[in-house]
PDB file of N, CA and C in Angstrom:
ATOM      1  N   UNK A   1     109.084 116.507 119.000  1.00  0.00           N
ATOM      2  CA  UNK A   1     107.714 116.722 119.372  1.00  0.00           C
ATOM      3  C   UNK A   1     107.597 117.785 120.451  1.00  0.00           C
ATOM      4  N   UNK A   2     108.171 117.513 121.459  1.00  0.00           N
ATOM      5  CA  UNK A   2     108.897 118.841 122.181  1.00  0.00           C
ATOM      6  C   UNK A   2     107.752 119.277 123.751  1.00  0.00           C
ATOM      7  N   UNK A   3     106.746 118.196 123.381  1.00  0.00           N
ATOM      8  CA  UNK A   3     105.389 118.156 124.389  1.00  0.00           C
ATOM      9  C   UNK A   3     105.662 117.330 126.025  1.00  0.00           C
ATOM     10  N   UNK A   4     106.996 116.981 125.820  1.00  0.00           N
ATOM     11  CA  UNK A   4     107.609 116.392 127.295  1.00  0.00           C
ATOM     12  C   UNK A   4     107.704 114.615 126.731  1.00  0.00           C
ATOM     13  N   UNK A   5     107.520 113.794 128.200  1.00  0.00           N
ATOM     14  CA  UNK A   5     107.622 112.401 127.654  1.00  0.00           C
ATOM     15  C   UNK A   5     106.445 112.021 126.915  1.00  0.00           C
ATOM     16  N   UNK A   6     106.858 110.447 126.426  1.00  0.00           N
ATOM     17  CA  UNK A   6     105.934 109.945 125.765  1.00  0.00           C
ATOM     18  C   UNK A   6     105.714 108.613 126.786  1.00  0.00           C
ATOM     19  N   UNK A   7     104.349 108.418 126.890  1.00  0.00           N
ATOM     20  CA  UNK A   7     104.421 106.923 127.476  1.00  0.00           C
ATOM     21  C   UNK A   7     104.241 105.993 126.184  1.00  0.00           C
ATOM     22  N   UNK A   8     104.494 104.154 126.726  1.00  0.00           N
ATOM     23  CA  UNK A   8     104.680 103.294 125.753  1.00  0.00           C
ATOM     24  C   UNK A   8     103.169 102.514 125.840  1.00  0.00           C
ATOM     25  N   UNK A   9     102.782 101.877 124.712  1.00  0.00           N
ATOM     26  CA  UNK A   9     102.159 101.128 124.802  1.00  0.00           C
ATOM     27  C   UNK A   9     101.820  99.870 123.521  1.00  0.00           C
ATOM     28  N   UNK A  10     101.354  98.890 123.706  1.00  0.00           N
ATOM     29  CA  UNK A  10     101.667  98.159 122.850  1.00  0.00           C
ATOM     30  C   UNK A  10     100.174  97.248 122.462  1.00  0.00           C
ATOM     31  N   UNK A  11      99.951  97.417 120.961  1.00  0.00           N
ATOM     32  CA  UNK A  11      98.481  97.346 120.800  1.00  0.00           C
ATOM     33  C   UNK A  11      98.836  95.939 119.746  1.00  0.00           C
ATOM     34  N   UNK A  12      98.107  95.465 119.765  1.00  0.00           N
ATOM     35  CA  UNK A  12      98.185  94.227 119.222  1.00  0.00           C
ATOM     36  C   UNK A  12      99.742  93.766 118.462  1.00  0.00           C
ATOM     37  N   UNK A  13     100.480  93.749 119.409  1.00  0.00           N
ATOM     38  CA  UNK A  13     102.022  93.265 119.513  1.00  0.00           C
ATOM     39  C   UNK A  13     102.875  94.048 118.720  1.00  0.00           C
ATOM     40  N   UNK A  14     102.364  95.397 118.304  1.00  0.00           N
ATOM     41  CA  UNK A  14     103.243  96.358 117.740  1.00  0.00           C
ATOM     42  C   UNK A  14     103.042  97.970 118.711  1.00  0.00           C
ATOM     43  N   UNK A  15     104.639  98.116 119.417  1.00  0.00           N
ATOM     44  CA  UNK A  15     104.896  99.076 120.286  1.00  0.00           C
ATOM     45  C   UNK A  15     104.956 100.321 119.855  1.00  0.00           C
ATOM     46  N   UNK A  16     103.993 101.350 120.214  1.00  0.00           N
ATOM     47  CA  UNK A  16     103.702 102.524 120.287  1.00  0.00           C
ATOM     48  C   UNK A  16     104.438 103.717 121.290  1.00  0.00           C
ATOM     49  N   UNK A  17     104.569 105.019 120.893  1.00  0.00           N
ATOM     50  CA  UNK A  17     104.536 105.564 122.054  1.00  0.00           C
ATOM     51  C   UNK A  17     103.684 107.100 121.935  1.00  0.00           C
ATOM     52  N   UNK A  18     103.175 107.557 123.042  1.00  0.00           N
ATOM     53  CA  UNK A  18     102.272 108.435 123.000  1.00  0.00           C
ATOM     54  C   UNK A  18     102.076 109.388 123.748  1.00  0.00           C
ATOM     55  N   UNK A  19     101.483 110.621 123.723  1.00  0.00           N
ATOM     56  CA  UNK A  19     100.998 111.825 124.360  1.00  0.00           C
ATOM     57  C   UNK A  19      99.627 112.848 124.149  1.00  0.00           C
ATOM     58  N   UNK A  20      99.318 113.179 125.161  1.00  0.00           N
ATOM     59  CA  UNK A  20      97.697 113.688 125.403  1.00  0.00           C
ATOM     60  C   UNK A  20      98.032 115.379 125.771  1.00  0.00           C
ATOM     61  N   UNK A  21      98.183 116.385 125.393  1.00  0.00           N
ATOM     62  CA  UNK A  21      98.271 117.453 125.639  1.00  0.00           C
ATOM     63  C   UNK A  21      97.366 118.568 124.294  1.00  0.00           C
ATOM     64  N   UNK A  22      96.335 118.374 124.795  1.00  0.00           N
ATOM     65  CA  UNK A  22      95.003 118.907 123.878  1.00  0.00           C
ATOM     66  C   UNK A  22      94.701 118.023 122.638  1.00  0.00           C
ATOM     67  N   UNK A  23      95.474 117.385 122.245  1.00  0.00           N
ATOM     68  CA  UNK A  23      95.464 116.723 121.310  1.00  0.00           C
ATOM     69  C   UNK A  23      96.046 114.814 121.334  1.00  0.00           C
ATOM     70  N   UNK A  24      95.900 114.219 120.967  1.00  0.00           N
ATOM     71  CA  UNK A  24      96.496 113.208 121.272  1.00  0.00           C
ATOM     72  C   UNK A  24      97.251 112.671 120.107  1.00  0.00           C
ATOM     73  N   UNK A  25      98.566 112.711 120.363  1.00  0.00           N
ATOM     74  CA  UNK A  25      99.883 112.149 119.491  1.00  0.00           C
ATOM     75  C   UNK A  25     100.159 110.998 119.576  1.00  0.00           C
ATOM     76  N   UNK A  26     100.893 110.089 118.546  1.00  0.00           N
ATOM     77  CA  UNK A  26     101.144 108.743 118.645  1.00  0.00           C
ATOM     78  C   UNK A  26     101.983 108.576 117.687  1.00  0.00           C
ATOM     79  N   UNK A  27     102.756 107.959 118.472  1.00  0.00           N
ATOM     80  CA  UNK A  27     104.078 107.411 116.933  1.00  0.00           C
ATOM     81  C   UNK A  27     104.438 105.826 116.916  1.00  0.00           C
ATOM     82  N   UNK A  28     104.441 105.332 116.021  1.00  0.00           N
ATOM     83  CA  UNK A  28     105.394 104.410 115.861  1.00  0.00           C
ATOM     84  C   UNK A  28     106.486 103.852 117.376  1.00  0.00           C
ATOM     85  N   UNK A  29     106.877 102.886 117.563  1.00  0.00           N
ATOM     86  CA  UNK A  29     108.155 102.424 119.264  1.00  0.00           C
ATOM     87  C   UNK A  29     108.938 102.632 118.766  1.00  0.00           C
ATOM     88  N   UNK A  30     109.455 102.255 117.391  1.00  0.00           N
ATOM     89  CA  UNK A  30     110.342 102.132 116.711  1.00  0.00           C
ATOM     90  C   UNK A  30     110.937 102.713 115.746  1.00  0.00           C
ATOM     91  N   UNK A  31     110.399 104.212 115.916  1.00  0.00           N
ATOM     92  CA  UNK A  31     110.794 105.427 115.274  1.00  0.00           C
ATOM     93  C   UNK A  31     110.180 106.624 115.397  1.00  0.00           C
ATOM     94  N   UNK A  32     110.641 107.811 114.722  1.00  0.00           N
ATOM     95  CA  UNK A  32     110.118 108.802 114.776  1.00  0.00           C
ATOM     96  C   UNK A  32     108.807 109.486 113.998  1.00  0.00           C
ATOM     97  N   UNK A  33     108.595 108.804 113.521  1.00  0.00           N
ATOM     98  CA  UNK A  33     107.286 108.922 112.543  1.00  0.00           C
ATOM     99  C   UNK A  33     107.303 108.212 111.617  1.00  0.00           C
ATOM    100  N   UNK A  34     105.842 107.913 110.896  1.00  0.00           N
ATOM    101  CA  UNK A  34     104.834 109.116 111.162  1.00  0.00           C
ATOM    102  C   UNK A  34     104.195 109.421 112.281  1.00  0.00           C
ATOM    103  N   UNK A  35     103.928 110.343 112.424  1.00  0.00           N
ATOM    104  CA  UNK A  35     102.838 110.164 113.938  1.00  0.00           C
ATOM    105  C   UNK A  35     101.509 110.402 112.993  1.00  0.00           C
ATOM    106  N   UNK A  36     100.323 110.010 114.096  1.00  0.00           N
ATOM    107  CA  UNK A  36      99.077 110.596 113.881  1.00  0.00           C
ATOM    108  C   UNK A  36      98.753 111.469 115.238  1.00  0.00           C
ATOM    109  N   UNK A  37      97.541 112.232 114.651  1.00  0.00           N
ATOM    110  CA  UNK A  37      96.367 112.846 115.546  1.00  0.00           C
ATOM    111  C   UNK A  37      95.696 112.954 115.846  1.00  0.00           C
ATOM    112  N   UNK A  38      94.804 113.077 117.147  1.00  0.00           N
ATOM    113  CA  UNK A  38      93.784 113.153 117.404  1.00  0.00           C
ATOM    114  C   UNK A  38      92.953 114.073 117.781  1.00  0.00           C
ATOM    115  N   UNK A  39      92.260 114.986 117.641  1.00  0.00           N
ATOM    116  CA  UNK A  39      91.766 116.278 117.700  1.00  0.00           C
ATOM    117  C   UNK A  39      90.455 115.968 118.249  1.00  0.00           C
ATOM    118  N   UNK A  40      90.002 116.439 118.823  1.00  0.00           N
ATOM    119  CA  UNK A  40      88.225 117.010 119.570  1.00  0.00           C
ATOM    120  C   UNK A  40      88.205 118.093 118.177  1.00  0.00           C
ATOM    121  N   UNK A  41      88.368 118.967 118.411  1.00  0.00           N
ATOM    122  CA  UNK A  41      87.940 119.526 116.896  1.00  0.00           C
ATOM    123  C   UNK A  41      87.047 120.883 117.802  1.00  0.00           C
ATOM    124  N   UNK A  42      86.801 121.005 118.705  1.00  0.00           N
ATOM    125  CA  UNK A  42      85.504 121.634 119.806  1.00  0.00           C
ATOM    126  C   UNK A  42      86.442 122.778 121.043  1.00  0.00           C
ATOM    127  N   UNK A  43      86.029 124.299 120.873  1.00  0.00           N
ATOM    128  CA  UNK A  43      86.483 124.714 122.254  1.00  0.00           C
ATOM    129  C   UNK A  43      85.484 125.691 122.123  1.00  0.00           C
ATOM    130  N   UNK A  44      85.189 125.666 123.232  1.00  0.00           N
ATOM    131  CA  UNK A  44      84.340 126.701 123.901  1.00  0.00           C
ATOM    132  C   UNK A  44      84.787 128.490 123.722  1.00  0.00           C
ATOM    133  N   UNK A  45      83.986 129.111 122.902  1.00  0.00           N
ATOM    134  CA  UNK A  45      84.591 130.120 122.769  1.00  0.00           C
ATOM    135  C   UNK A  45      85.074 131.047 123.856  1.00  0.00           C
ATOM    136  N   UNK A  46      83.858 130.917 124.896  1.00  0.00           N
ATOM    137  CA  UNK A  46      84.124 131.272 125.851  1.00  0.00           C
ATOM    138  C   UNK A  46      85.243 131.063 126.937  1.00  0.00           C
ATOM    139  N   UNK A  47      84.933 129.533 126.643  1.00  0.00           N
ATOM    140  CA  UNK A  47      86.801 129.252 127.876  1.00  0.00           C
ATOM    141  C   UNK A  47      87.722 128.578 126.300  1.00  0.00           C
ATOM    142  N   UNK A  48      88.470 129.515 125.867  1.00  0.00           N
ATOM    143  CA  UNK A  48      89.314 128.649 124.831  1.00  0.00           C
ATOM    144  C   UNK A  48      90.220 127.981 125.231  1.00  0.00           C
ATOM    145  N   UNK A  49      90.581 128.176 126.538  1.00  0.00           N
ATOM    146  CA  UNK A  49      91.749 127.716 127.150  1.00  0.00           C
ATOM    147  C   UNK A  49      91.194 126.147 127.971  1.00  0.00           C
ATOM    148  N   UNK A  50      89.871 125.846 127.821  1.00  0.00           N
ATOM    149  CA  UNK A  50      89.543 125.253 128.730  1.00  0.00           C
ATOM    150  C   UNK A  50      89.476 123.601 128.490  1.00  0.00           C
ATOM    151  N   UNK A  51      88.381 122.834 128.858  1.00  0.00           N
ATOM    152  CA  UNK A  51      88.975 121.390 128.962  1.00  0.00           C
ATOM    153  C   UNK A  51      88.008 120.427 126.943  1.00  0.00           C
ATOM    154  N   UNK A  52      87.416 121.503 126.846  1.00  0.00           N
ATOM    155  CA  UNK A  52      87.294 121.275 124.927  1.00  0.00           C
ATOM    156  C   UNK A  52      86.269 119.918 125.216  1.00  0.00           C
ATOM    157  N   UNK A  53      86.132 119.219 124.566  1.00  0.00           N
ATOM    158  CA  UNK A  53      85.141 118.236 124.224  1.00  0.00           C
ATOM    159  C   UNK A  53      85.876 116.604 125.217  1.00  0.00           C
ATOM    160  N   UNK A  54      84.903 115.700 124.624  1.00  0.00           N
ATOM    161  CA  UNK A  54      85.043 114.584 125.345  1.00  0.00           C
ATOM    162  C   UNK A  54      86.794 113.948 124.379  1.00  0.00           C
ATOM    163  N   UNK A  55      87.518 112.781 125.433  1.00  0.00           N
ATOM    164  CA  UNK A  55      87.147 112.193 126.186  1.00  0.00           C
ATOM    165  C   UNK A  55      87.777 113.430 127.314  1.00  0.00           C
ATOM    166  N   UNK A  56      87.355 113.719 128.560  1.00  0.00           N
ATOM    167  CA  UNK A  56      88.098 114.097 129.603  1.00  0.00           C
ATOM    168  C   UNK A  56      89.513 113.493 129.927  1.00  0.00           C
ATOM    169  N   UNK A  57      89.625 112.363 129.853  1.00  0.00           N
ATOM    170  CA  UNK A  57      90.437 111.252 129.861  1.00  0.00           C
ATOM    171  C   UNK A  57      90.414 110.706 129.156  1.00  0.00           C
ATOM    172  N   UNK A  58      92.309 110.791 128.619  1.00  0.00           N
ATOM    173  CA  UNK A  58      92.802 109.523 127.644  1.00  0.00           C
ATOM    174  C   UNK A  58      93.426 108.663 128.005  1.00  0.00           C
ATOM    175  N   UNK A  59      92.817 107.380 128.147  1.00  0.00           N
ATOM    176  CA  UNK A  59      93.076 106.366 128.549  1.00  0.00           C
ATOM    177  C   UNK A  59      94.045 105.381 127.810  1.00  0.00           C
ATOM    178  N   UNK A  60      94.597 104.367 128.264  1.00  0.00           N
ATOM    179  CA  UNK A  60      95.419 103.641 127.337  1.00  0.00           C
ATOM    180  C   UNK A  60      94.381 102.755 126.050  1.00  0.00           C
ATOM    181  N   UNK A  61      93.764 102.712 126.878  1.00  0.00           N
ATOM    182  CA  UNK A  61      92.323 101.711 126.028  1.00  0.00           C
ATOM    183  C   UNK A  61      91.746 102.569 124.873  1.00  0.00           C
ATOM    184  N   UNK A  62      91.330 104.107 125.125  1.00  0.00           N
ATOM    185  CA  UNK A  62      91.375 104.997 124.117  1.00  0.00           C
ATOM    186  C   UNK A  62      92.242 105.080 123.189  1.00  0.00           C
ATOM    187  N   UNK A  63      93.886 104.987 123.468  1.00  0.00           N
ATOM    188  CA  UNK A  63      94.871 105.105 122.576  1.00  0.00           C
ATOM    189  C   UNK A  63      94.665 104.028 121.892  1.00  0.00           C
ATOM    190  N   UNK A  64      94.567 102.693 122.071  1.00  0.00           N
ATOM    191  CA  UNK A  64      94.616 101.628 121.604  1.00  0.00           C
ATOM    192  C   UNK A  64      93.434 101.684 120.526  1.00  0.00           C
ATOM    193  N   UNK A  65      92.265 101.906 120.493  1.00  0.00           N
ATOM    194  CA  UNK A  65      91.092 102.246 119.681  1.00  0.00           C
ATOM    195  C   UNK A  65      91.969 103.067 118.688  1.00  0.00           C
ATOM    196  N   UNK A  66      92.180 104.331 118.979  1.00  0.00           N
ATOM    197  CA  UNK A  66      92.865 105.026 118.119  1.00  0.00           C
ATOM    198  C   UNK A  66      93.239 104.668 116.722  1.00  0.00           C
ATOM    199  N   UNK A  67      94.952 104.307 117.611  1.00  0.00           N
ATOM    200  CA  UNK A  67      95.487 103.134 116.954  1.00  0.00           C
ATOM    201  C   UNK A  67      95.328 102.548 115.825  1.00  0.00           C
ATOM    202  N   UNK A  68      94.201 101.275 115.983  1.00  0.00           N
ATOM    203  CA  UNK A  68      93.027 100.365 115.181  1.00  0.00           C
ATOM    204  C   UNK A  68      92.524 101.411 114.528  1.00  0.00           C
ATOM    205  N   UNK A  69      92.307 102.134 114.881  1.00  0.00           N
ATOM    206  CA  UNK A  69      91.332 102.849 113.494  1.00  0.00           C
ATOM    207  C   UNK A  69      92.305 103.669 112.637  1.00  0.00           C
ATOM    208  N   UNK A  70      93.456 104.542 112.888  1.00  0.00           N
ATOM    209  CA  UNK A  70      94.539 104.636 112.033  1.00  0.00           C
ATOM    210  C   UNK A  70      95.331 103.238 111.325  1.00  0.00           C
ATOM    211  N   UNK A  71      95.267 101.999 111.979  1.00  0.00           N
ATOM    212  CA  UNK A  71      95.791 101.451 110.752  1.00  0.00           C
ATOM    213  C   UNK A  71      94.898 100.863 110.225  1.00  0.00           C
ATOM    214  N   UNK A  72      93.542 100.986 109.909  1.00  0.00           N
ATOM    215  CA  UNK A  72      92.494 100.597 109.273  1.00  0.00           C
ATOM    216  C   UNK A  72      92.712 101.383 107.927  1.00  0.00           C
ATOM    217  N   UNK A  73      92.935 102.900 108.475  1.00  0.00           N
ATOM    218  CA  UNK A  73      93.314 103.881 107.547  1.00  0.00           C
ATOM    219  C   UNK A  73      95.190 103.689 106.422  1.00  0.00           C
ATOM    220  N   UNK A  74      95.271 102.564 106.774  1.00  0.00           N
ATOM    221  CA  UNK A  74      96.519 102.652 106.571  1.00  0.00           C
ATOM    222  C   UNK A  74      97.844 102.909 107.159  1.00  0.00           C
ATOM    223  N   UNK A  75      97.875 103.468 108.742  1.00  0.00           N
ATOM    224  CA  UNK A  75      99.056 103.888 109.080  1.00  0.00           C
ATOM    225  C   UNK A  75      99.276 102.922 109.584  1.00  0.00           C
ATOM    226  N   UNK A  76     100.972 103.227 110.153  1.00  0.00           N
ATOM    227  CA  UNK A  76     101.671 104.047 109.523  1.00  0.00           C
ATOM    228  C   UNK A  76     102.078 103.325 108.112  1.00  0.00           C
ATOM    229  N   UNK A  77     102.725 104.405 107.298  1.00  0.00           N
ATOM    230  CA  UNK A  77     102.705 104.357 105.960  1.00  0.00           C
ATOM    231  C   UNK A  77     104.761 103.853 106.286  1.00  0.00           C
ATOM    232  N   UNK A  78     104.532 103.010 105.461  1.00  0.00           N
ATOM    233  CA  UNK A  78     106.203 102.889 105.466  1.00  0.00           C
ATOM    234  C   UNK A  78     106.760 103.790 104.302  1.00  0.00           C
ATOM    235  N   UNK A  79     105.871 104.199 103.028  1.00  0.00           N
ATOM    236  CA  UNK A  79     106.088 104.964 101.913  1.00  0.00           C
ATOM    237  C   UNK A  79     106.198 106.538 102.261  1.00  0.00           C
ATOM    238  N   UNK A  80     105.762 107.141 103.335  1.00  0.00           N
ATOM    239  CA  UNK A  80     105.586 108.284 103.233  1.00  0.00           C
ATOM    240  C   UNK A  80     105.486 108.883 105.128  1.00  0.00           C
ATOM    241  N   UNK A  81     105.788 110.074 105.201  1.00  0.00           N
ATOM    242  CA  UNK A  81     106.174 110.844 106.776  1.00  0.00           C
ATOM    243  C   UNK A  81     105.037 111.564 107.116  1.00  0.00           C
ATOM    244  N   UNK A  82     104.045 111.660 106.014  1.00  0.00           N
ATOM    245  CA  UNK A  82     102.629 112.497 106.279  1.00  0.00           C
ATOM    246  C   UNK A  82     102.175 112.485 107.608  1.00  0.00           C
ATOM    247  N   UNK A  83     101.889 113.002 108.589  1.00  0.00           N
ATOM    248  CA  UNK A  83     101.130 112.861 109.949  1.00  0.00           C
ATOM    249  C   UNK A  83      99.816 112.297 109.056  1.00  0.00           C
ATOM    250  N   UNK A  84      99.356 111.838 110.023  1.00  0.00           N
ATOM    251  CA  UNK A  84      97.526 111.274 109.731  1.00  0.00           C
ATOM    252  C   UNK A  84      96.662 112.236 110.720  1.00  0.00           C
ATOM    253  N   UNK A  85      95.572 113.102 110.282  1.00  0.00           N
ATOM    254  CA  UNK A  85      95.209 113.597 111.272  1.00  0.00           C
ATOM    255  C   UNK A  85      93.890 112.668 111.508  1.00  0.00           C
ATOM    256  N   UNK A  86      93.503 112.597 112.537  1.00  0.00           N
ATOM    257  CA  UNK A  86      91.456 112.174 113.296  1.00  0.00           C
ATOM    258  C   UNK A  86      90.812 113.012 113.672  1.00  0.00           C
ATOM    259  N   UNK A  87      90.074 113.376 113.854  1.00  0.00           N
ATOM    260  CA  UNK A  87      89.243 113.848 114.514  1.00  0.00           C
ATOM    261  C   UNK A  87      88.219 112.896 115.523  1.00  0.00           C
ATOM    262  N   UNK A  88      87.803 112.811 116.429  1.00  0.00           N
ATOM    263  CA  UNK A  88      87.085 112.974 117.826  1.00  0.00           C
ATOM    264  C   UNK A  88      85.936 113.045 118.485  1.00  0.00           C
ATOM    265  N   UNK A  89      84.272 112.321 118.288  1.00  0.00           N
ATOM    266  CA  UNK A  89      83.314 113.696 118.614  1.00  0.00           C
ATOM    267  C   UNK A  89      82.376 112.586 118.586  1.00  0.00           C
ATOM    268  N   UNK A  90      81.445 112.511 119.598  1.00  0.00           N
ATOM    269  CA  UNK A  90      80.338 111.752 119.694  1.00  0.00           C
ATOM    270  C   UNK A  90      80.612 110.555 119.587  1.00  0.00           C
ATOM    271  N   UNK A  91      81.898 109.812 120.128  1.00  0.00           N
ATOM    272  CA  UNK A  91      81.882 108.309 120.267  1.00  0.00           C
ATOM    273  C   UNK A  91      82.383 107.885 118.926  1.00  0.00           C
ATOM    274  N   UNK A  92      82.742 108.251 118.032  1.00  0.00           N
ATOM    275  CA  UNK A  92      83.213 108.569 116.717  1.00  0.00           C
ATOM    276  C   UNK A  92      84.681 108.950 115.887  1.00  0.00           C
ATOM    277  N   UNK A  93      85.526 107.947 115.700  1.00  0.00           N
ATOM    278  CA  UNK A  93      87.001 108.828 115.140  1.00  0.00           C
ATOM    279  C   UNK A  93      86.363 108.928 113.478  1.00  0.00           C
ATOM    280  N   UNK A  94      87.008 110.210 113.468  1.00  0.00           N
ATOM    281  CA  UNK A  94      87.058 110.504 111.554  1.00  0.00           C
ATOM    282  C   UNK A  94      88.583 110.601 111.366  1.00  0.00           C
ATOM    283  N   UNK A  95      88.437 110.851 109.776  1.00  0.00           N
ATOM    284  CA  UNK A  95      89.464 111.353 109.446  1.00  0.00           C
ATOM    285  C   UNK A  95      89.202 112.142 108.910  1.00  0.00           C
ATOM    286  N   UNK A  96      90.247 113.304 109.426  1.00  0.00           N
ATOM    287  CA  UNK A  96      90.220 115.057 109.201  1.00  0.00           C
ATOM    288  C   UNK A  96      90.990 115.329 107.626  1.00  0.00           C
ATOM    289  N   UNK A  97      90.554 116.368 107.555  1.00  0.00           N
ATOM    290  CA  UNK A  97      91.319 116.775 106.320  1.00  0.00           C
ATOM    291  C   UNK A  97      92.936 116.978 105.973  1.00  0.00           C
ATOM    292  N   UNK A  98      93.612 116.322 105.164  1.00  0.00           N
ATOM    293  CA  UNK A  98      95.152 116.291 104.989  1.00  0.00           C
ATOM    294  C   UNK A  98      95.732 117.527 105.819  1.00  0.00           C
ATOM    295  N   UNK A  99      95.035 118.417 105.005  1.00  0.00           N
ATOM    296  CA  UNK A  99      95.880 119.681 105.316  1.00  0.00           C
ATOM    297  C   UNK A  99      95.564 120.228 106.410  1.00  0.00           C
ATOM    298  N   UNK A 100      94.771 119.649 107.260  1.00  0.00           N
ATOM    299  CA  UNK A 100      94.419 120.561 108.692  1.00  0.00           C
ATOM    300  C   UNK A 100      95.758 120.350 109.536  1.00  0.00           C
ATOM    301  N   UNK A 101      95.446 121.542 110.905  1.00  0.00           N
ATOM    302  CA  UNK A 101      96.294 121.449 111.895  1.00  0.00           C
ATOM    303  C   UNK A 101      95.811 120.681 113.190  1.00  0.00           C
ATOM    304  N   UNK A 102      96.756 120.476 113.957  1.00  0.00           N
ATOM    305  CA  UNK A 102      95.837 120.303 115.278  1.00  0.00           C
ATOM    306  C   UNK A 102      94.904 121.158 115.593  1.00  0.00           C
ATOM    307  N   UNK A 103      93.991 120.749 116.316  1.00  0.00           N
ATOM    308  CA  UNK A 103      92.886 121.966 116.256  1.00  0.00           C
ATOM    309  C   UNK A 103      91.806 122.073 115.631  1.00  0.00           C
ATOM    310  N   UNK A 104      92.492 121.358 114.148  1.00  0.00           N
ATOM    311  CA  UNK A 104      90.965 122.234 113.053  1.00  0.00           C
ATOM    312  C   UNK A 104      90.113 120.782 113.593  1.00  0.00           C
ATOM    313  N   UNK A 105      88.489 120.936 113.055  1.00  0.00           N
ATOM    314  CA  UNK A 105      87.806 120.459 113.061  1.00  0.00           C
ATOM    315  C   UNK A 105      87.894 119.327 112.074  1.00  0.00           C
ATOM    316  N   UNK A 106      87.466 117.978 112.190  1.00  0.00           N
ATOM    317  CA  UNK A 106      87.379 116.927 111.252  1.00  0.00           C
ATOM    318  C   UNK A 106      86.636 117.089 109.894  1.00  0.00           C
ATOM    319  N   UNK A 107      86.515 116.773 109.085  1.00  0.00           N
ATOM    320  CA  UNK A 107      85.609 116.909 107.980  1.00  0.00           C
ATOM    321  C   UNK A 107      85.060 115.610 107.389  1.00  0.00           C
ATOM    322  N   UNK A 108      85.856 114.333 107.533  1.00  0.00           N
ATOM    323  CA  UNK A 108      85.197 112.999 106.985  1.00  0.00           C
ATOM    324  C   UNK A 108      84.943 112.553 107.894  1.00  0.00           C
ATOM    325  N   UNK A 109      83.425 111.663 108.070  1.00  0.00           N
ATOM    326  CA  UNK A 109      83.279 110.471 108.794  1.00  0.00           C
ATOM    327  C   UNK A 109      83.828 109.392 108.306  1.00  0.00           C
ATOM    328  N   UNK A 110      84.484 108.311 108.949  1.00  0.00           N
ATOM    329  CA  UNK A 110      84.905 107.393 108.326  1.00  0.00           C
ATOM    330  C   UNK A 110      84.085 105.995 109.513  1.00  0.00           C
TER     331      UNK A 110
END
């Protein structure tokens, strides 16, 4: 992943570990993937470099929401290594399109 450490956390008795660096990553405690993502989807053209959409702060309680709503979606998949991407935006996780990157914008509400 290569984004520095991961902190741990553990959401309804299955251990996670995770990272917030523009995007928010999450894997599996107990292995290396799949991970999912979490994207804002939003930067200011003007400051691209800058602090992008809500939350300001990712909280553990945020990750944990997350989480719940990726394995609502199914993750992680024991069949398959696919990342899951989300998207982010008005109090709202979606799920983004397969093929997006970090970054791109969401396309399904879910």
């Amino acid at each position: 992943m290569g984004w520095g450490p991961l902190r741990r956390i553990v959401v309804d008795g299955r251990p996670f570990r995770w990272r917030f660096n523009d995007v928010l990553v999450v894997i599996p405690g107990d292995r290396s993937g799949p991970q999912f993502y979490v994207d804002w989807g939003w930067r200011d053209w003007l400051e691209p470099d800058g602090p992008g959409a809500e939350p300001h702060v990712v909280t553990p309680r945020f990750v944990a929401e997350a989480v719940r709503f990726a394995a609502s979606l199914g993750w992680p998949s024991t069949a398959g290594w696919a990342p899951l991407r989300l998207g982010f935006q008005g109090g709202r996780f979606t799920a983004a399109a397969t093929d997006a990157e970090p970054g791109a914008a969401p396309d399904t509400a879910i």
